[in-house]
PDB file of N, CA and C in Angstrom:
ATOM      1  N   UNK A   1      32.984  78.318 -56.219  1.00  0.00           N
ATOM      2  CA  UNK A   1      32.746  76.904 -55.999  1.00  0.00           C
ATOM      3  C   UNK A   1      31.966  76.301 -57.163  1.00  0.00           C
ATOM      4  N   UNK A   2      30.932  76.840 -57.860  1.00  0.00           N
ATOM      5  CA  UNK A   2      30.181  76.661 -58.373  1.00  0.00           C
ATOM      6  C   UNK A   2      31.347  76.490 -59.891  1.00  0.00           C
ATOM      7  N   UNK A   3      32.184  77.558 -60.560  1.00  0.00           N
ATOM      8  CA  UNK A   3      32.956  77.144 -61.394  1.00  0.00           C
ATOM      9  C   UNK A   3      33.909  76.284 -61.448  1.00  0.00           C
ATOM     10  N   UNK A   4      34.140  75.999 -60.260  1.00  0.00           N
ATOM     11  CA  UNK A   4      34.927  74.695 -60.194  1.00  0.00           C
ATOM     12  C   UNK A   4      34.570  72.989 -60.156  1.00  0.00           C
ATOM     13  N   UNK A   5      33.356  73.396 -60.160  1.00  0.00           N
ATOM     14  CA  UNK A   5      32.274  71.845 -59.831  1.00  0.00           C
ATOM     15  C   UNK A   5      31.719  71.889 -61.222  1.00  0.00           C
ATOM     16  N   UNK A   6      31.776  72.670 -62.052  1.00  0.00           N
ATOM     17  CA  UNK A   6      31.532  73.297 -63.646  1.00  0.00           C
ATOM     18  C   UNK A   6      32.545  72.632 -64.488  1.00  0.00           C
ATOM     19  N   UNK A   7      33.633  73.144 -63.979  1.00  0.00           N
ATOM     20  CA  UNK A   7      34.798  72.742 -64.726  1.00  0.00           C
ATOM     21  C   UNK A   7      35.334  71.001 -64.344  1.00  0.00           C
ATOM     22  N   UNK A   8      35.179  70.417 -63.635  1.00  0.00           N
ATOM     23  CA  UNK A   8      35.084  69.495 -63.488  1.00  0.00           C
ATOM     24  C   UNK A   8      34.584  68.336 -63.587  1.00  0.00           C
ATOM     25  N   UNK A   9      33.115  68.652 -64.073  1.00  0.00           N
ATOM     26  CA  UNK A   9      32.117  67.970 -64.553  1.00  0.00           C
ATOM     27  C   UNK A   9      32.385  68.047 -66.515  1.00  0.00           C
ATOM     28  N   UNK A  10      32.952  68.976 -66.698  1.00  0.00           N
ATOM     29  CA  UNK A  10      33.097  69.603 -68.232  1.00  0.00           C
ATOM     30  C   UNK A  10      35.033  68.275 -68.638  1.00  0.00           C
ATOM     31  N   UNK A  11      35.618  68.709 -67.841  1.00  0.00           N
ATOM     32  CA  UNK A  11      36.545  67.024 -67.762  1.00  0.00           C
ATOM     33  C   UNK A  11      36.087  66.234 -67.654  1.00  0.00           C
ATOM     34  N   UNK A  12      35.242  65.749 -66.874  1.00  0.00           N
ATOM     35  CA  UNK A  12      34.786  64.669 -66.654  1.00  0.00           C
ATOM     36  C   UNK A  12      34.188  63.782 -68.266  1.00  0.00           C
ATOM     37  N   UNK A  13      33.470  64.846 -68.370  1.00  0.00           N
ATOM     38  CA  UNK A  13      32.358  64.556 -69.823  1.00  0.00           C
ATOM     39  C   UNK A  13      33.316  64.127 -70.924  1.00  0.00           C
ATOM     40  N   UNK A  14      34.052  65.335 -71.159  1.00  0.00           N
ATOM     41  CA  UNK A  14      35.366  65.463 -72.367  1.00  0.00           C
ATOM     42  C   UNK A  14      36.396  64.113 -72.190  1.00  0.00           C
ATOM     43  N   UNK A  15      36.755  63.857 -70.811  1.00  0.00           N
ATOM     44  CA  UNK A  15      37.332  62.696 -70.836  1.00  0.00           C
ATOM     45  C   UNK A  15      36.588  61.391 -71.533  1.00  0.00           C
ATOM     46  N   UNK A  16      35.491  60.860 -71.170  1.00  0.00           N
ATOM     47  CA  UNK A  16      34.687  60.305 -71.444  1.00  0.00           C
ATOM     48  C   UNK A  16      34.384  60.036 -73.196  1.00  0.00           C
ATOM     49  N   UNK A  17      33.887  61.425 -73.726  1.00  0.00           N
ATOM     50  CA  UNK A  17      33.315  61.856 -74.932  1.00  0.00           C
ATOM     51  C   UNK A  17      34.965  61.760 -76.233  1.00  0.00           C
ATOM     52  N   UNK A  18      35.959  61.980 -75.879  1.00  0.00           N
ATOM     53  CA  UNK A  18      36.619  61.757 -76.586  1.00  0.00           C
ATOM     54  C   UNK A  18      37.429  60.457 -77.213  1.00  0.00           C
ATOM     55  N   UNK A  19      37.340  59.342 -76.711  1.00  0.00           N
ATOM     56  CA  UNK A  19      37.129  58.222 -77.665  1.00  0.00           C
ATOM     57  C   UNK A  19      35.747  58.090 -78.373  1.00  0.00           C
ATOM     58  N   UNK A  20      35.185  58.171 -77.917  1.00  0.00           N
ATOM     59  CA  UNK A  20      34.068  58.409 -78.535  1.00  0.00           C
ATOM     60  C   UNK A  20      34.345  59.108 -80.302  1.00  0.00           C
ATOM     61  N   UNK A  21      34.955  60.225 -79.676  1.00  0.00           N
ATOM     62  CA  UNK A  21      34.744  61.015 -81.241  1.00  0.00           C
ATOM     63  C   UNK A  21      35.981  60.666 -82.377  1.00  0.00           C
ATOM     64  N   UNK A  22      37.241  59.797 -81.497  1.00  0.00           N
ATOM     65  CA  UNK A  22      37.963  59.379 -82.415  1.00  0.00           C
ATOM     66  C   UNK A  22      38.238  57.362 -82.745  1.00  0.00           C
ATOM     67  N   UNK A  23      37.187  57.306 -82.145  1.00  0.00           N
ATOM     68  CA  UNK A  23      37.199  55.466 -82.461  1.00  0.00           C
ATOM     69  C   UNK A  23      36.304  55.763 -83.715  1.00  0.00           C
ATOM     70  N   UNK A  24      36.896  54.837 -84.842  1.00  0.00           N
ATOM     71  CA  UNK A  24      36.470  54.388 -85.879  1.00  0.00           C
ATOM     72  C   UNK A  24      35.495  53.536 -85.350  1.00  0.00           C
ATOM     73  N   UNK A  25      34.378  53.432 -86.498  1.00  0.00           N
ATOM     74  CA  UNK A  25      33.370  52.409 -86.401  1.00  0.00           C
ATOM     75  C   UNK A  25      33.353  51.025 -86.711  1.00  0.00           C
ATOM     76  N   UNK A  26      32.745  49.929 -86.341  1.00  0.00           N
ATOM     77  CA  UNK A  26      33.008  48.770 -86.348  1.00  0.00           C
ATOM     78  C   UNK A  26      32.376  48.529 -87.538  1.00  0.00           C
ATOM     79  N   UNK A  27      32.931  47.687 -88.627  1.00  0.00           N
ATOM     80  CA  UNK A  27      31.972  47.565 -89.790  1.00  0.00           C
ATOM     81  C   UNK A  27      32.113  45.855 -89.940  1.00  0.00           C
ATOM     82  N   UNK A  28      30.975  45.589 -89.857  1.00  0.00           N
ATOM     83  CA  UNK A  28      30.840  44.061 -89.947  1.00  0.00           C
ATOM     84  C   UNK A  28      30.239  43.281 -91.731  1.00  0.00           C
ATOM     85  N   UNK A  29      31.380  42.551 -91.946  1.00  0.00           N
ATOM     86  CA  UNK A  29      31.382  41.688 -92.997  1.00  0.00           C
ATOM     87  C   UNK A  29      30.738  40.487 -92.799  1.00  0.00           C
ATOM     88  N   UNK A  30      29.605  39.894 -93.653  1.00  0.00           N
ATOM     89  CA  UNK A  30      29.161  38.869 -93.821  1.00  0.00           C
ATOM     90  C   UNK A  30      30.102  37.615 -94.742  1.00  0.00           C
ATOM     91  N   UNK A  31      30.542  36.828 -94.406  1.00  0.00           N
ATOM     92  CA  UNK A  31      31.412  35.972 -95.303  1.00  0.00           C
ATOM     93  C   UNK A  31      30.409  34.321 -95.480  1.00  0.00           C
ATOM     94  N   UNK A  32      30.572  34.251 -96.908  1.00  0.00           N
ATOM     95  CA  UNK A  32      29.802  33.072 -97.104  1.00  0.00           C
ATOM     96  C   UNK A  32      30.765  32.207 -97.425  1.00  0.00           C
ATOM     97  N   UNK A  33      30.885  31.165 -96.568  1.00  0.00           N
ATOM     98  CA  UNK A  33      31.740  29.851 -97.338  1.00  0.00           C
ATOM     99  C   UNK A  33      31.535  28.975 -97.944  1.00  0.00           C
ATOM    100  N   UNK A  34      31.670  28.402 -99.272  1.00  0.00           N
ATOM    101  CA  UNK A  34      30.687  27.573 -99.926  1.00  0.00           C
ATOM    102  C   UNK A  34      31.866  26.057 -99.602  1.00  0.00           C
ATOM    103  N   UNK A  35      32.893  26.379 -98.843  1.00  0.00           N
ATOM    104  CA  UNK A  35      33.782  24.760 -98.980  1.00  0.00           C
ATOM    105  C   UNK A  35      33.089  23.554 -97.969  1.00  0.00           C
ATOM    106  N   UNK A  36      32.962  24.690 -96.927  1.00  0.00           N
ATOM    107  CA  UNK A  36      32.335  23.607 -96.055  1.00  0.00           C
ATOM    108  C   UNK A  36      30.887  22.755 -96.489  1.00  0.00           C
ATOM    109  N   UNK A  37      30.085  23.875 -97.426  1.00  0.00           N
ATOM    110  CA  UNK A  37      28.655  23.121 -97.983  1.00  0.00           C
ATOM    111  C   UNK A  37      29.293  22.159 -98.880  1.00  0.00           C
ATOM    112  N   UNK A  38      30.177  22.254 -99.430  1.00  0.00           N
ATOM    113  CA  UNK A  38      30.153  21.357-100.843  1.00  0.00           C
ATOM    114  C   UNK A  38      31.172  19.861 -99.830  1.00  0.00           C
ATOM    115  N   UNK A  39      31.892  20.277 -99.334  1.00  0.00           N
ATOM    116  CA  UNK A  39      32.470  18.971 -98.276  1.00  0.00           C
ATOM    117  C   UNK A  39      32.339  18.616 -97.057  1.00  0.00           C
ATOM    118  N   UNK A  40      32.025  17.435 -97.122  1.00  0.00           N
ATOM    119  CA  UNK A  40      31.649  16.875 -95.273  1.00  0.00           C
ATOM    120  C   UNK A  40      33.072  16.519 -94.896  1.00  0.00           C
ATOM    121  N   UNK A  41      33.144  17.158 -93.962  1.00  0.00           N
ATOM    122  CA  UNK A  41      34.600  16.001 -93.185  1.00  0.00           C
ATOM    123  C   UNK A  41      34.206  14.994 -92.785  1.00  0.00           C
ATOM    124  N   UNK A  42      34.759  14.233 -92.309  1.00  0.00           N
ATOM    125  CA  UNK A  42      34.622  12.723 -92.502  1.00  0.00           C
ATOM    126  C   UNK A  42      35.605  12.695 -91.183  1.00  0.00           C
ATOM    127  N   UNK A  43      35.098  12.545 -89.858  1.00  0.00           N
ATOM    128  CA  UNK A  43      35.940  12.534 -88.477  1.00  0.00           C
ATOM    129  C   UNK A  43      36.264  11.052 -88.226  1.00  0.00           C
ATOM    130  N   UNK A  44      35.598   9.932 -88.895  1.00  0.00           N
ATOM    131  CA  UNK A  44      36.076   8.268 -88.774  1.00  0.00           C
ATOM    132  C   UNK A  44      37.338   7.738 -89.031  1.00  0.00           C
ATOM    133  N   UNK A  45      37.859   8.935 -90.323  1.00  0.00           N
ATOM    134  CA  UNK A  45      39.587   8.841 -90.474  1.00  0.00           C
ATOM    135  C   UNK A  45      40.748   9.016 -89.598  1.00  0.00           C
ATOM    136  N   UNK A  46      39.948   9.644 -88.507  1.00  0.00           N
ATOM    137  CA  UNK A  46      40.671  10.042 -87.378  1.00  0.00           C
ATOM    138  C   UNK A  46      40.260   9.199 -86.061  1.00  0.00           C
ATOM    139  N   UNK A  47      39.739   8.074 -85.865  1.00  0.00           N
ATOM    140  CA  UNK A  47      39.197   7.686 -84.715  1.00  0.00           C
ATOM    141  C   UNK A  47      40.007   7.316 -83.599  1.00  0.00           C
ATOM    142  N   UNK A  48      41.700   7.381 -83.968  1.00  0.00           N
ATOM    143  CA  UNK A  48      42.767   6.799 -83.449  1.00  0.00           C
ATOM    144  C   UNK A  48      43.791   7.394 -83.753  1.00  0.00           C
ATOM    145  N   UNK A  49      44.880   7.636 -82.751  1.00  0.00           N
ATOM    146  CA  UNK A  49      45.974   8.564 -82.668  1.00  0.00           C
ATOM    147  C   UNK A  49      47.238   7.997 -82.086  1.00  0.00           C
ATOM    148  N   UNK A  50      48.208   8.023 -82.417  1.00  0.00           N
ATOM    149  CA  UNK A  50      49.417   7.408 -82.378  1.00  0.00           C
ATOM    150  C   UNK A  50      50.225   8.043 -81.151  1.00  0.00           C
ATOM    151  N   UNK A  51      50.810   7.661 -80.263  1.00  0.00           N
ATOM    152  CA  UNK A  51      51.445   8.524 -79.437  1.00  0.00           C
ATOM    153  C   UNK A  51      53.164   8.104 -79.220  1.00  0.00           C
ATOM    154  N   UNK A  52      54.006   9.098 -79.508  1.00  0.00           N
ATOM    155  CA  UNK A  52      55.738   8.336 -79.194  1.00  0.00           C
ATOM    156  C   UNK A  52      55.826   9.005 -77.603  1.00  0.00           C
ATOM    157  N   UNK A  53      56.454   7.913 -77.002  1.00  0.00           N
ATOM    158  CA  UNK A  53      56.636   7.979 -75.560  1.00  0.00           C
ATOM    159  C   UNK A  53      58.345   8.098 -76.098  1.00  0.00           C
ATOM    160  N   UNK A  54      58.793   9.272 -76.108  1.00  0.00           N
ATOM    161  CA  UNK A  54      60.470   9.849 -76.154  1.00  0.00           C
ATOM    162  C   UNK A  54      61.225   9.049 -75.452  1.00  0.00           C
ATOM    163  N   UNK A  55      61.102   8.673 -73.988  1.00  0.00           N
ATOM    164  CA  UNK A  55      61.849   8.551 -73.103  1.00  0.00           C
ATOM    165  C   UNK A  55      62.000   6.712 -73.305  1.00  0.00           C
ATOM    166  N   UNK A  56      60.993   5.738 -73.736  1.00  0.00           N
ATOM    167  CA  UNK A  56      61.299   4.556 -74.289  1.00  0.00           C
ATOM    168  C   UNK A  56      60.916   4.316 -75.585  1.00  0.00           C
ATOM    169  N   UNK A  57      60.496   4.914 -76.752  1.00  0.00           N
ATOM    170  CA  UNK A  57      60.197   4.878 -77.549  1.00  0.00           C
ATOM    171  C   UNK A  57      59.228   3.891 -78.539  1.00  0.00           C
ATOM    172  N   UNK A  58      58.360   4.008 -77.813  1.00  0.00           N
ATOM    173  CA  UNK A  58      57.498   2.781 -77.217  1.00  0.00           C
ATOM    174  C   UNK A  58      56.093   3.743 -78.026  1.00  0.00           C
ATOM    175  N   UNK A  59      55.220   3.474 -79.482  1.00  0.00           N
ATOM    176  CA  UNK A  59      54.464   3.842 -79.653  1.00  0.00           C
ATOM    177  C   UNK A  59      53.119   3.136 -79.276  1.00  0.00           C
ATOM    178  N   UNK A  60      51.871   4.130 -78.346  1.00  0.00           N
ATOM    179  CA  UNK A  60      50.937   3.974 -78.010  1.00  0.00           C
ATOM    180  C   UNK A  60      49.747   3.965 -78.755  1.00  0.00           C
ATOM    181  N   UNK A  61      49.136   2.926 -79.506  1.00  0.00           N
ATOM    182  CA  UNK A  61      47.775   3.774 -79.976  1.00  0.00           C
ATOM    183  C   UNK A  61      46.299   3.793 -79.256  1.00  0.00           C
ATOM    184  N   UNK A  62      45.862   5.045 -79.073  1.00  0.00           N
ATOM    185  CA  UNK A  62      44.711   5.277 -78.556  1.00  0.00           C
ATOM    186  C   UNK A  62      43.509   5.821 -79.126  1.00  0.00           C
ATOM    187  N   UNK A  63      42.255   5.295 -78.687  1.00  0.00           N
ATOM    188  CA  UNK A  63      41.089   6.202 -79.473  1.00  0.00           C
ATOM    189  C   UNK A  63      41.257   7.860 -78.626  1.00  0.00           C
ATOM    190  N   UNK A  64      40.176   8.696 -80.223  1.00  0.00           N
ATOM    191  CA  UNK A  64      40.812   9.806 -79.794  1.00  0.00           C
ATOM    192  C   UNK A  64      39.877  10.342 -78.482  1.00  0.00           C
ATOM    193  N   UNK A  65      38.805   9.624 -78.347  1.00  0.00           N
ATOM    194  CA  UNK A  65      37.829   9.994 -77.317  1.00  0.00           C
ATOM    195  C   UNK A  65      38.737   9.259 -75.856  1.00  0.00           C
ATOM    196  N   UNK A  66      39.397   8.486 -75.805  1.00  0.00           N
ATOM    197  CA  UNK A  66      40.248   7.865 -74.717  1.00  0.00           C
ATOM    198  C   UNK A  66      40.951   8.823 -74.236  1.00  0.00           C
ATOM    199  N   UNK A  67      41.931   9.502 -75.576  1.00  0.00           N
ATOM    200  CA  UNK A  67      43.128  10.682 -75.152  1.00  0.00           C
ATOM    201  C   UNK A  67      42.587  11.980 -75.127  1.00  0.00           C
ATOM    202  N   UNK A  68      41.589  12.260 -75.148  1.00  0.00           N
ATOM    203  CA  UNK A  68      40.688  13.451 -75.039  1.00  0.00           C
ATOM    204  C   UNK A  68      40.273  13.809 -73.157  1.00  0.00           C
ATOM    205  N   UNK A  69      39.597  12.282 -73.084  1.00  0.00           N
ATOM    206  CA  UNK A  69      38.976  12.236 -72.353  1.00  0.00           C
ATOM    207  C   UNK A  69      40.122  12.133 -71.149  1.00  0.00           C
ATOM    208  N   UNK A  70      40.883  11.267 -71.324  1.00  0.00           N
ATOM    209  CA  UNK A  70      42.380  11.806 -70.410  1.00  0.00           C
ATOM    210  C   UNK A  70      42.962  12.998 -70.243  1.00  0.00           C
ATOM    211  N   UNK A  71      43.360  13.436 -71.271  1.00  0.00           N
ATOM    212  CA  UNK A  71      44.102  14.800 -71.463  1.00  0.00           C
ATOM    213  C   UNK A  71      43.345  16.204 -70.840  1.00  0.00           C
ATOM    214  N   UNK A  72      42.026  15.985 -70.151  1.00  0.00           N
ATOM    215  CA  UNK A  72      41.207  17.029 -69.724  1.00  0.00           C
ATOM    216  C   UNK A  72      41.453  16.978 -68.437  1.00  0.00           C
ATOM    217  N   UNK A  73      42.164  15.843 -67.672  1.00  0.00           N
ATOM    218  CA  UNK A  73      41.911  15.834 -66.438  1.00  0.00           C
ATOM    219  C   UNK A  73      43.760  16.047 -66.167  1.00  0.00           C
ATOM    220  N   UNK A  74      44.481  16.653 -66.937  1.00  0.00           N
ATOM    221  CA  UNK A  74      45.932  16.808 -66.150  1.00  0.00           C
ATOM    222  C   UNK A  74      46.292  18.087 -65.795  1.00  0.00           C
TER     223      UNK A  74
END
């Protein structure tokens, strides 16, 4: 009884322990971006968005906080 509660516990472990011994390690890269420091976007170019309604072809324009603020609730 005793080698079988041995051997079972010894699977148990080995199941466990063997990703372990073959997962590669995570190696983490620091990336510096210098585009975003050197340019501001500028979100005012965008304050308004055009919409084609297909079915009459009928273009809508809306602010984008209007169609945002719609588009969350469908």
């Amino acid at each position: 009884m005793k080698k079988i509660l041995f051997y079972f516990i010894f699977i148990i472990i080995l199941i466990f322990a063997m990703p372990i011994v073959f997962t590669n390690q995570f190696k983490t890269k620091e990336v510096v971006s210098t585009e975003m420091e050197e340019e501001k976007f500028d979100y005012g170019k965008y304050s308004t968005i055009k919409l084609l309604h297909t079915e009459t072809g009928e273009v809508e324009e809306l602010d984008l906080d209007t169609y945002l603020y719609r588009s969350s609730f469908k």
